[in-house]
Protein backbone atom coordinates (compact mmCIF):
# COMPACT_ATOMS: atom_id res chain seq x y z
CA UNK A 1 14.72 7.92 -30.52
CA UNK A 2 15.34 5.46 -33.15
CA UNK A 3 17.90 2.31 -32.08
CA UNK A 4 17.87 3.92 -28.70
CA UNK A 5 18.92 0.73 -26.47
CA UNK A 6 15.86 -0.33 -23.83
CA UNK A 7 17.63 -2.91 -22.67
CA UNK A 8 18.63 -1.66 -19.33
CA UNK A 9 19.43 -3.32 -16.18
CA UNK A 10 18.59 -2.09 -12.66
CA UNK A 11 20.43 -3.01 -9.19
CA UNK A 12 18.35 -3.96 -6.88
CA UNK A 13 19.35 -4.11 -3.19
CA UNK A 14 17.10 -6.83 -2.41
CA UNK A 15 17.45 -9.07 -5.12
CA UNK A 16 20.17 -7.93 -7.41
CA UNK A 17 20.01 -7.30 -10.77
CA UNK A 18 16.74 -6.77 -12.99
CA UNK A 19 17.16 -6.76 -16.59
CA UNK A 20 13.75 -4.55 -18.09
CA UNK A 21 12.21 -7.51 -19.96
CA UNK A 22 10.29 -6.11 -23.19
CA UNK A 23 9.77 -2.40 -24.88
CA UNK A 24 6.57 -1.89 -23.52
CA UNK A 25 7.67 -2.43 -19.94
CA UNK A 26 10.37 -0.08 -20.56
CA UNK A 27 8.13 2.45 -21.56
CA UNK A 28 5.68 2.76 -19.11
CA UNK A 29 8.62 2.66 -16.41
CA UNK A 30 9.47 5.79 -18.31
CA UNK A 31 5.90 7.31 -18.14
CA UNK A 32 5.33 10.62 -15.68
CA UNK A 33 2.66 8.54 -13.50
CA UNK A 34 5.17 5.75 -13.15
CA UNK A 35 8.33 7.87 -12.11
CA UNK A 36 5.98 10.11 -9.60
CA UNK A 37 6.47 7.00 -7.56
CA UNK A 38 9.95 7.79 -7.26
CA UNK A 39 8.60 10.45 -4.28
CA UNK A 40 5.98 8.33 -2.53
CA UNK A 41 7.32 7.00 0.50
CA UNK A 42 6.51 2.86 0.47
CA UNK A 43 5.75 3.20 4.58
CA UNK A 44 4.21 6.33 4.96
CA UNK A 45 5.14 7.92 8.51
CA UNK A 46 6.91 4.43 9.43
CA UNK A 47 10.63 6.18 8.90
CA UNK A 48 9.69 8.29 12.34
CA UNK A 49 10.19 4.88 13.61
CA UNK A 50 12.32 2.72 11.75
CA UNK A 51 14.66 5.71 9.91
CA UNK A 52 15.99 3.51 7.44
CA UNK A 53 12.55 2.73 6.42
CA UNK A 54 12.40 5.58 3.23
CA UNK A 55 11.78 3.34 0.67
CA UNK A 56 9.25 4.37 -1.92
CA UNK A 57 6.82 2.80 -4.12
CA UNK A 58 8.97 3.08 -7.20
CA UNK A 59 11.39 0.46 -5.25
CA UNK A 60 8.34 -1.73 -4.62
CA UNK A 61 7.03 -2.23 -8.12
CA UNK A 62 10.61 -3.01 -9.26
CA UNK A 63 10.96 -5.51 -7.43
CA UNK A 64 7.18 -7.18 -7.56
CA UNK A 65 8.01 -7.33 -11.10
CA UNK A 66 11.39 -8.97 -10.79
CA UNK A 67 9.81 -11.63 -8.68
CA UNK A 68 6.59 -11.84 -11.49
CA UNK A 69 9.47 -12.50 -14.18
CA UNK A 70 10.69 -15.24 -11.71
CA UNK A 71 7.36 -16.83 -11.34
CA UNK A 72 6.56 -16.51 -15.30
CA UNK A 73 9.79 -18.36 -15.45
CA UNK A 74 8.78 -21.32 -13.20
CA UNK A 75 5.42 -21.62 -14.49
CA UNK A 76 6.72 -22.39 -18.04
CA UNK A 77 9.29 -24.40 -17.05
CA UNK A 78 6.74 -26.76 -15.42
CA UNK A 79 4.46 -26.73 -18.58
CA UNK A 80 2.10 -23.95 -17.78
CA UNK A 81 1.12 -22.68 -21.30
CA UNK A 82 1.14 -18.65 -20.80
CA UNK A 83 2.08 -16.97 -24.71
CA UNK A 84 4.40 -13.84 -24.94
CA UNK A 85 1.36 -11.34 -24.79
CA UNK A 86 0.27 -12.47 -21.69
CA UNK A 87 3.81 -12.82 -20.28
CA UNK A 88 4.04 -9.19 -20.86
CA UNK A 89 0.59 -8.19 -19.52
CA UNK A 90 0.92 -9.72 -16.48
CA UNK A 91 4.32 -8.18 -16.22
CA UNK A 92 3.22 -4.67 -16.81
CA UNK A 93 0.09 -5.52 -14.24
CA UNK A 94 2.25 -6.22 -11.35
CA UNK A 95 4.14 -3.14 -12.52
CA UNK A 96 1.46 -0.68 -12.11
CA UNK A 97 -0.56 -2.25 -9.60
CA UNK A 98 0.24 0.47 -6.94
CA UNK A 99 0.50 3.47 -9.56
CA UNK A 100 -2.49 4.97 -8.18
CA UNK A 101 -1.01 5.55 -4.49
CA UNK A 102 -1.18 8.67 -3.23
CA UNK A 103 1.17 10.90 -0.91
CA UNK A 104 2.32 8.99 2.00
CA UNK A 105 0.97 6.25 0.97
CA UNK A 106 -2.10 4.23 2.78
CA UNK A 107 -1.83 6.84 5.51
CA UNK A 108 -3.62 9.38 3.44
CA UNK A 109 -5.75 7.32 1.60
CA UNK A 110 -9.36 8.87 1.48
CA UNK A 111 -8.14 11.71 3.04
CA UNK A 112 -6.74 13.61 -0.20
CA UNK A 113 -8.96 12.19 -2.92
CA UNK A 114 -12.29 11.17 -0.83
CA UNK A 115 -14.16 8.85 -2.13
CA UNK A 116 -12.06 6.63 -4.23
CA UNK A 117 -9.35 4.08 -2.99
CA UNK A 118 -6.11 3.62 -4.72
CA UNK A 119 -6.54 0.34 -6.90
CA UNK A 120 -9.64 2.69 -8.45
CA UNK A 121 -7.19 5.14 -8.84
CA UNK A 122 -4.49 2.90 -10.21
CA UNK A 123 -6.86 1.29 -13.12
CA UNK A 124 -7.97 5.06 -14.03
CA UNK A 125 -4.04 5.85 -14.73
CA UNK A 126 -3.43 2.37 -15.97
CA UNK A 127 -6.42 3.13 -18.95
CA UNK A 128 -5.55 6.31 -19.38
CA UNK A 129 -1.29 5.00 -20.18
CA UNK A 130 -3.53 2.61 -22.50
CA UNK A 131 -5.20 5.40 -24.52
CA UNK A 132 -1.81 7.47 -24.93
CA UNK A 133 0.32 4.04 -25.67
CA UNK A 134 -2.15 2.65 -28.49
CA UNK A 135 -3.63 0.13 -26.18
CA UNK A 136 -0.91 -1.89 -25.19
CA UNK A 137 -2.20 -2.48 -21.93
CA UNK A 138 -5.77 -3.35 -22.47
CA UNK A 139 -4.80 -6.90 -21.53
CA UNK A 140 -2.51 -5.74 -18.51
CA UNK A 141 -5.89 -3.56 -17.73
CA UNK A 142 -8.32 -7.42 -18.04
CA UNK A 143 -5.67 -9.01 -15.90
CA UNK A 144 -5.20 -6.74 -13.35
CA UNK A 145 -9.15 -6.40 -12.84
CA UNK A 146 -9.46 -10.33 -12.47
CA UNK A 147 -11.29 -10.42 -15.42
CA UNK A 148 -9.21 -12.64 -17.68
CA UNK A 149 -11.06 -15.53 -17.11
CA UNK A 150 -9.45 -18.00 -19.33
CA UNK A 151 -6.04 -18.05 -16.77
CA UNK A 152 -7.34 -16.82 -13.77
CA UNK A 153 -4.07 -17.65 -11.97
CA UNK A 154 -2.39 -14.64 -13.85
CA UNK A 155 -4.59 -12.18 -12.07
CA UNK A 156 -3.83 -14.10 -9.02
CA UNK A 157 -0.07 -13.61 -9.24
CA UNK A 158 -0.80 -9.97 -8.93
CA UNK A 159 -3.43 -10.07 -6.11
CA UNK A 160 -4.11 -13.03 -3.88
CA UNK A 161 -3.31 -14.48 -0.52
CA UNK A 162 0.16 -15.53 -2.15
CA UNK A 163 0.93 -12.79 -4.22
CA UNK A 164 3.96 -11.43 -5.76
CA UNK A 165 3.27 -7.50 -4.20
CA UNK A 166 2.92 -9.24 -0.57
CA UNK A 167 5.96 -11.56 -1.23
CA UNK A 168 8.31 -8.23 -2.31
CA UNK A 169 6.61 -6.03 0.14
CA UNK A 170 7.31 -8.50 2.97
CA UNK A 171 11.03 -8.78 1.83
CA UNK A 172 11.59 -5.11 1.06
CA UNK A 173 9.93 -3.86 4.32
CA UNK A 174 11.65 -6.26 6.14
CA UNK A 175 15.28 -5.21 4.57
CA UNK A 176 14.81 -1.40 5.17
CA UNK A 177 13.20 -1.28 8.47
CA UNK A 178 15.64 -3.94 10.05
CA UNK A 179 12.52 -6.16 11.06
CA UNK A 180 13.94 -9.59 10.70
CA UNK A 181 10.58 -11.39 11.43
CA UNK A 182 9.35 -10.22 7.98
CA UNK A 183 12.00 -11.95 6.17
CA UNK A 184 10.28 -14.75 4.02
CA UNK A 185 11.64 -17.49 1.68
CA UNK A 186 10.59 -15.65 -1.66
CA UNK A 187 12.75 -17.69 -3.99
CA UNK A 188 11.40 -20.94 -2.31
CA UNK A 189 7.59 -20.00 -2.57
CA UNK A 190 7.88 -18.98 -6.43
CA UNK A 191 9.87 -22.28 -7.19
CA UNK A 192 7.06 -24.56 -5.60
CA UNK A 193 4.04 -22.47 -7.48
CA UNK A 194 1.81 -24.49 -10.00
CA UNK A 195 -1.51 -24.32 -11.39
CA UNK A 196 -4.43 -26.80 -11.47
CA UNK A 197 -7.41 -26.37 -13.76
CA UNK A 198 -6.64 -22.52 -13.98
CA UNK A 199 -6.13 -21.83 -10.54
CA UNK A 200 -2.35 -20.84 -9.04
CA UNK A 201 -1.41 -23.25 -6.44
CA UNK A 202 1.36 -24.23 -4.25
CA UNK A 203 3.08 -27.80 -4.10
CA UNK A 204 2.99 -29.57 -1.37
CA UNK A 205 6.81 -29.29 -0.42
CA UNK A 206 6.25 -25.70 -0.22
CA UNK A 207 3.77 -25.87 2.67
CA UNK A 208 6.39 -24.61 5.59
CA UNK A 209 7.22 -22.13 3.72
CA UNK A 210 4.12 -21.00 3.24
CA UNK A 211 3.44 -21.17 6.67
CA UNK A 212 6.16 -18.70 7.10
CA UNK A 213 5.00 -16.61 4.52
CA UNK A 214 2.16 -16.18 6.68
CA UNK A 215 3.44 -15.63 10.17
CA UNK A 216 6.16 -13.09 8.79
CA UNK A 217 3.30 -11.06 7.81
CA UNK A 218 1.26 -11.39 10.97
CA UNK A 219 4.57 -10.01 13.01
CA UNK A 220 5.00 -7.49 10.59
CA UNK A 221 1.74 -5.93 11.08
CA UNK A 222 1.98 -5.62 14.67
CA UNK A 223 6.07 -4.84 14.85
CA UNK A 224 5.52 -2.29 11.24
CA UNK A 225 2.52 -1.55 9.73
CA UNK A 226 0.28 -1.21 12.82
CA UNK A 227 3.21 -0.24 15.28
CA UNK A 228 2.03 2.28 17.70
CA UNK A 229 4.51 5.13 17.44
CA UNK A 230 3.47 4.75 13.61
CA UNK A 231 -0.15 5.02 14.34
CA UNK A 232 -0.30 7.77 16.18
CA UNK A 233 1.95 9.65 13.99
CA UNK A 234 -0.40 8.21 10.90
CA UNK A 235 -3.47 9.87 13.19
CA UNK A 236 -1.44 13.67 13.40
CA UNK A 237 -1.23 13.63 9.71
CA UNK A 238 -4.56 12.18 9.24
CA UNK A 239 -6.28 15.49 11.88
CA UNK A 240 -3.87 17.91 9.55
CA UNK A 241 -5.42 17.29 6.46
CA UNK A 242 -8.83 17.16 7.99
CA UNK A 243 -8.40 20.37 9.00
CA UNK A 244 -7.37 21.45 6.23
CA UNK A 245 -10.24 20.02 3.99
CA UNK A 246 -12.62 22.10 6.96
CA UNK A 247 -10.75 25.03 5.91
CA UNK A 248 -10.85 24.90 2.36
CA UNK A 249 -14.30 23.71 2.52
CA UNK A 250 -15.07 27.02 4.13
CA UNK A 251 -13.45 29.34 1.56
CA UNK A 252 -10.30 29.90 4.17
CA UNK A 253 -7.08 30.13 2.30
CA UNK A 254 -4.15 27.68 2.60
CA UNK A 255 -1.66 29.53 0.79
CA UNK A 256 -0.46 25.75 -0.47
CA UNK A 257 0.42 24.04 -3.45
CA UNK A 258 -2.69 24.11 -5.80
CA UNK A 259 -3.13 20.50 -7.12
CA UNK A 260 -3.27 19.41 -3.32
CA UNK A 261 -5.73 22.80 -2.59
CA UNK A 262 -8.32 21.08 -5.81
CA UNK A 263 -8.75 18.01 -3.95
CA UNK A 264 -8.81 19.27 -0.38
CA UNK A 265 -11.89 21.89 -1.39
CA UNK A 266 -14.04 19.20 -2.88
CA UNK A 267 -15.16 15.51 -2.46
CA UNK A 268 -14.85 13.07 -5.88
CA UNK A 269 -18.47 12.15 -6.78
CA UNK A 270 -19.15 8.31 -8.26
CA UNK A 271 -17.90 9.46 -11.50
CA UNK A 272 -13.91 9.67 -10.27
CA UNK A 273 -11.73 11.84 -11.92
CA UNK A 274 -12.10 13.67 -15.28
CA UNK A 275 -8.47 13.77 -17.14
CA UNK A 276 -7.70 17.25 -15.85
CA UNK A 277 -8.35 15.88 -12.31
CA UNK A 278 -5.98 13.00 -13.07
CA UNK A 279 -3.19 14.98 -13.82
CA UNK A 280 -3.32 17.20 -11.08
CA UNK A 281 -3.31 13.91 -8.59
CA UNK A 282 -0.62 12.84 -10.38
CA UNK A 283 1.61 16.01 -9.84
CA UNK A 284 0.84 15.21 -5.76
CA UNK A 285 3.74 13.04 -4.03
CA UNK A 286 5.12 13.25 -0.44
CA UNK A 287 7.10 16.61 -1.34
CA UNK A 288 3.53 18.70 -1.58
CA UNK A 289 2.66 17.39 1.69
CA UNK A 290 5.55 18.37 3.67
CA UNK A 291 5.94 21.71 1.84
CA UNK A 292 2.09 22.53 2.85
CA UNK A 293 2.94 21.78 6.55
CA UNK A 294 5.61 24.43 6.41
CA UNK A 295 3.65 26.72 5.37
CA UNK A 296 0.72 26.22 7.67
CA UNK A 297 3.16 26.48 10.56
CA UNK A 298 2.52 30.03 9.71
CA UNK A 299 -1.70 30.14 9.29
CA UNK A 300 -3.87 32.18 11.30
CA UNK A 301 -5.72 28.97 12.17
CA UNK A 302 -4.38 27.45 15.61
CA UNK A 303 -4.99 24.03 15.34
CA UNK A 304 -3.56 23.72 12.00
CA UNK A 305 -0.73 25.53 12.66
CA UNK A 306 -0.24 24.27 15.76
CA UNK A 307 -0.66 20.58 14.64
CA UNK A 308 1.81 21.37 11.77
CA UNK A 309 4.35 22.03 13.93
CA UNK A 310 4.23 19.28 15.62
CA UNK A 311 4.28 17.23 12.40
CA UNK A 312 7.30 18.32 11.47
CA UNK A 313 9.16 18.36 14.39
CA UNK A 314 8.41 14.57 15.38
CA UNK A 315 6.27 15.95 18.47
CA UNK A 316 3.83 13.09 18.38
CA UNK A 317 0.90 12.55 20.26
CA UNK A 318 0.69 9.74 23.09
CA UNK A 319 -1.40 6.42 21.90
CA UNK A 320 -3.03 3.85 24.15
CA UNK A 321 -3.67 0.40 22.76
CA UNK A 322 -7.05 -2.09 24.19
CA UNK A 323 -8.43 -5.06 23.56
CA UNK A 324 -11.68 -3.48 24.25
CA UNK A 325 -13.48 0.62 22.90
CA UNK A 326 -12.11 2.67 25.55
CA UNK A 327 -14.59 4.27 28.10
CA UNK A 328 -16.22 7.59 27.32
CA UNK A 329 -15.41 9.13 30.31
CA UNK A 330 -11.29 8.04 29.62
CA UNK A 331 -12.23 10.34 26.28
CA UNK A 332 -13.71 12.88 27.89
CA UNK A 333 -10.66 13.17 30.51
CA UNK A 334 -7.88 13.01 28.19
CA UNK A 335 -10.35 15.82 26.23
CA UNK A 336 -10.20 18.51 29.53
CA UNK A 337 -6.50 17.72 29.35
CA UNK A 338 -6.06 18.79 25.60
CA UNK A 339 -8.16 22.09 26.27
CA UNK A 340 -6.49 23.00 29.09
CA UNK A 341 -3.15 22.50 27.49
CA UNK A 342 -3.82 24.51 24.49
CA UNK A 343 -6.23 26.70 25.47
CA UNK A 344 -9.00 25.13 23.47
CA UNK A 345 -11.85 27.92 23.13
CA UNK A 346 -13.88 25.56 20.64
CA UNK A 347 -15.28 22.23 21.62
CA UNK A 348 -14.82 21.03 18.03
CA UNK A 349 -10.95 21.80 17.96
CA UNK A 350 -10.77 18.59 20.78
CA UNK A 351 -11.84 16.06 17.66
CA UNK A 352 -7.89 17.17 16.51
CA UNK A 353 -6.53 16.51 19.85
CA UNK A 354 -8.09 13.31 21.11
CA UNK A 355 -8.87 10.51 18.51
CA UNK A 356 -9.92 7.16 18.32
CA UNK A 357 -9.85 4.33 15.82
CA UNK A 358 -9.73 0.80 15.03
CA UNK A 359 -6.74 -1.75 14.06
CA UNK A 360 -7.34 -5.44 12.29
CA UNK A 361 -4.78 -7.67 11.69
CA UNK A 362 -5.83 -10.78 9.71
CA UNK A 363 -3.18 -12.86 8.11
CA UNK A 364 -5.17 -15.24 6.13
CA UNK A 365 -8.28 -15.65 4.99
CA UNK A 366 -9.50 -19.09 3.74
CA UNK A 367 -12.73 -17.60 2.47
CA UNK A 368 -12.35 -16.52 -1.25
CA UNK A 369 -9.70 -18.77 -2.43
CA UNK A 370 -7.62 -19.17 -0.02
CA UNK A 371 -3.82 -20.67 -0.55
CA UNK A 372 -4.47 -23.85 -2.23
CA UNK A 373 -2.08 -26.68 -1.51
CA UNK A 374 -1.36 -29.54 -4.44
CA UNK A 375 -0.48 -32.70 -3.06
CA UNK A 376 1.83 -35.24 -4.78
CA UNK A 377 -1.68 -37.13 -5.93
CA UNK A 378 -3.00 -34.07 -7.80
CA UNK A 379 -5.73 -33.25 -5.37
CA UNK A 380 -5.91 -29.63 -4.26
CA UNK A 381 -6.97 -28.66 -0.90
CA UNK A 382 -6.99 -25.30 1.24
CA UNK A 383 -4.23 -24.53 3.44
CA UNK A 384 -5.82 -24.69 6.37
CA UNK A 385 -7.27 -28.27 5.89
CA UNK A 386 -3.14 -29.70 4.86
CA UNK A 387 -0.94 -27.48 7.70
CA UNK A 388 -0.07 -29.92 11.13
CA UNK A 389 0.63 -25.92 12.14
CA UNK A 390 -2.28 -25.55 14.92
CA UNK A 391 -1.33 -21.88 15.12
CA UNK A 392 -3.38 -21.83 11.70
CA UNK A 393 -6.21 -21.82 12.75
CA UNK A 394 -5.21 -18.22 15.06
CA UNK A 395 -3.88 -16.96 11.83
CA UNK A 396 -7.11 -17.20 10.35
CA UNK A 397 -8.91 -14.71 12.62
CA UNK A 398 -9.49 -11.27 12.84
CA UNK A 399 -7.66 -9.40 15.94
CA UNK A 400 -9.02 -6.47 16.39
CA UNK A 401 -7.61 -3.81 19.04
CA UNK A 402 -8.96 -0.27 19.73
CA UNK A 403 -6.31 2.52 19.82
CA UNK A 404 -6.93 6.10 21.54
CA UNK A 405 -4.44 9.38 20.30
CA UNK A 406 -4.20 12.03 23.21
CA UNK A 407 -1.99 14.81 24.43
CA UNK A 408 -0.76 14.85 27.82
């Protein structure tokens, strides 16, 4: 619509007020991929927990791209030569850098669209908003693949161990789950970024901070993303739509929503998804999900229906957490429990019943760039090597517990 005013401004609860910075930006916010985030939960299951936690992924990309104007801003206030096209690429990178997502969020990942992962996902609806906006992205598209060589510290703003989608994810996840320990010094961090010969660093003075940064997101792990209750719901979901994809698989109809029926009856080959593919994922949010588990409430098949039911009603399973792979005959007995309880005629039906699985929870990672640190002299070294914080050095490592879903 000509002299139609783009110029809008959006409240944020987090940070305030976000004025949309160019057309283009304003556009894609306005794009059907884009506003599908609107109904994908940011958390997945994590509201069955924390209920104020129903924050979605359109709330997330806001504000990683309020804090990516921010950091734009400091950059080129401390010299940092980055020209208006690549002020906007970067802008609409950090915008869509989630946009492939699917329902529930990581919870379902490679359970609905086997095969390929989200950030494949994301930069096969980022090229495909190129094609219908006249490439206007293509440099958005270089960024966001780390392939802009030239200033690799743009594509480092939008993933790297100091990025801004962990420093609004952090903040945001933090705000609507309650979970003070996630709460991190955003506006501190962004003000002491830099960059040295290409490559985004952080001044010295912003080292504690930093070191925050870092332990908020260890906490949040165990007290958010990898919280038990959370888990084990995660797992429920997780046996549903496996079930489901057995059914499907085996010509049994699910009487469900047919975008989510195309991907459960078939696996995506190397090729990903043709365009007619693509829009079908991109009619799938959280809504499909919880309207399919309705309806199988009702489906001949018992442990989908059964399952279903207790989806919906919050009837979780019970979840045991070890340091070490639990014993096979702990498995086996939690298995005779299952079978008796539900009258289990099929040995394959336990696999629904009694899971296992793995957590990791790594902080930081030195290896592959790390968090450089610029010191007062100019020299850059890794975090690790600058910190007097000896609890470093635990940060660094990989825990790795073993978890074990059952029904009493």
């Amino acid at each position: 619509m000509a002299g139609f005013n783009k110029n809008k401004i959006i409240n944020d609860p987090v940070y305030g007020f976000l004025t949309i910075p160019t057309e283009t930006v304003f556009d894609v916010l306005q794009h059907p991929f884009f506003q599908r985030l609107r109904r994908i939960r940011q958390l997945g299951l994590s509201e069955l927990v924390y209920p104020g936690a129903t924050h979605t992924r359109f709330h997330h990309a806001l504000g990683a791209l309020n804090l990516m104007i921010r950091a734009v801003e400091t950059l080129k206030r401390k010299g940092v030569e980055i020209t208006d096209e690549e002020t906007e690429a970067v802008y609409l990178g950090i915008l869509l850098h989630d946009i492939g997502h699917g329902p529930f969020s990581h919870t379902l990942e490679h359970v609905i669209v086997k095969g390929l992962s989200h950030e494949q996902i994301s930069d096969l609806m980022m090229q495909r908003i190129n094609r219908e906006m006249e490439g206007k992205l293509g440099l958005a598209i270089s960024i966001f693949r780390q392939e802009y060589h030239s200033k690799p510290f743009l594509g480092q703003l939008i993933s790297g161990q100091l990025d801004m989608d962990r420093l609004d994810y952090l903040s945001r996840d933090s705000f609507y789950t309650g979970v003070s320990e996630g709460i991190v010094g955003a506006d501190r961090i962004i003000n002491m970024l830099n960059v040295s010969e290409g490559q985004l660093v952080v001044e010295a003075k912003g080292i504690y901070s930093v070191e925050k940064f870092l332990i908020a997101r260890r906490l949040m792990y165990w007290q958010v993303y990898l919280h038990k209750t959370a888990i084990a719901a995660d797992e429920l979901l997780f046996a549903i739509l496996q079930r489901a994809r057995e059914l499907a698989g085996n010509g049994n109809p699910l009487g469900s929503y047919f975008p989510l029926i195309h991907f459960l009856g078939r696996e995506i080959g190397p090729a990903g998804l043709d365009d007619e593919s693509l829009d079908l994922y991109a009619m799938l949010d959280d809504n499909d999900i919880l309207n399919a588990l309705k309806t199988w409430m009702g489906h001949e098949d018992p442990v989908l229906r059964q399952l279903s039911g207790f989806m919906l009603n919050r009837n979780l399973p019970k979840i045991l957490i070890s340091s070490i792979p639990f014993d096979d005959a702990v498995i086996q007995e939690k298995k005779k429990v299952a079978k008796e309880r539900f009258a289990l005629t099929d040995e394959h039906f336990l696999s629904f019943f009694v899971r296992t699985g793995v957590l990791e929870n790594h902080a930081y990672k030195a290896e592959g760039g790390g968090i450089p640190i610029l010191n007062k002299d100019g020299e850059v070294k890794d975090m690790s090597e600058v910190t007097d914080n000896y609890n470093l050095d635990a940060l660094k490592d990989t825990v790795t517990k073993y978890y074990l879903t059952y029904w009493n």
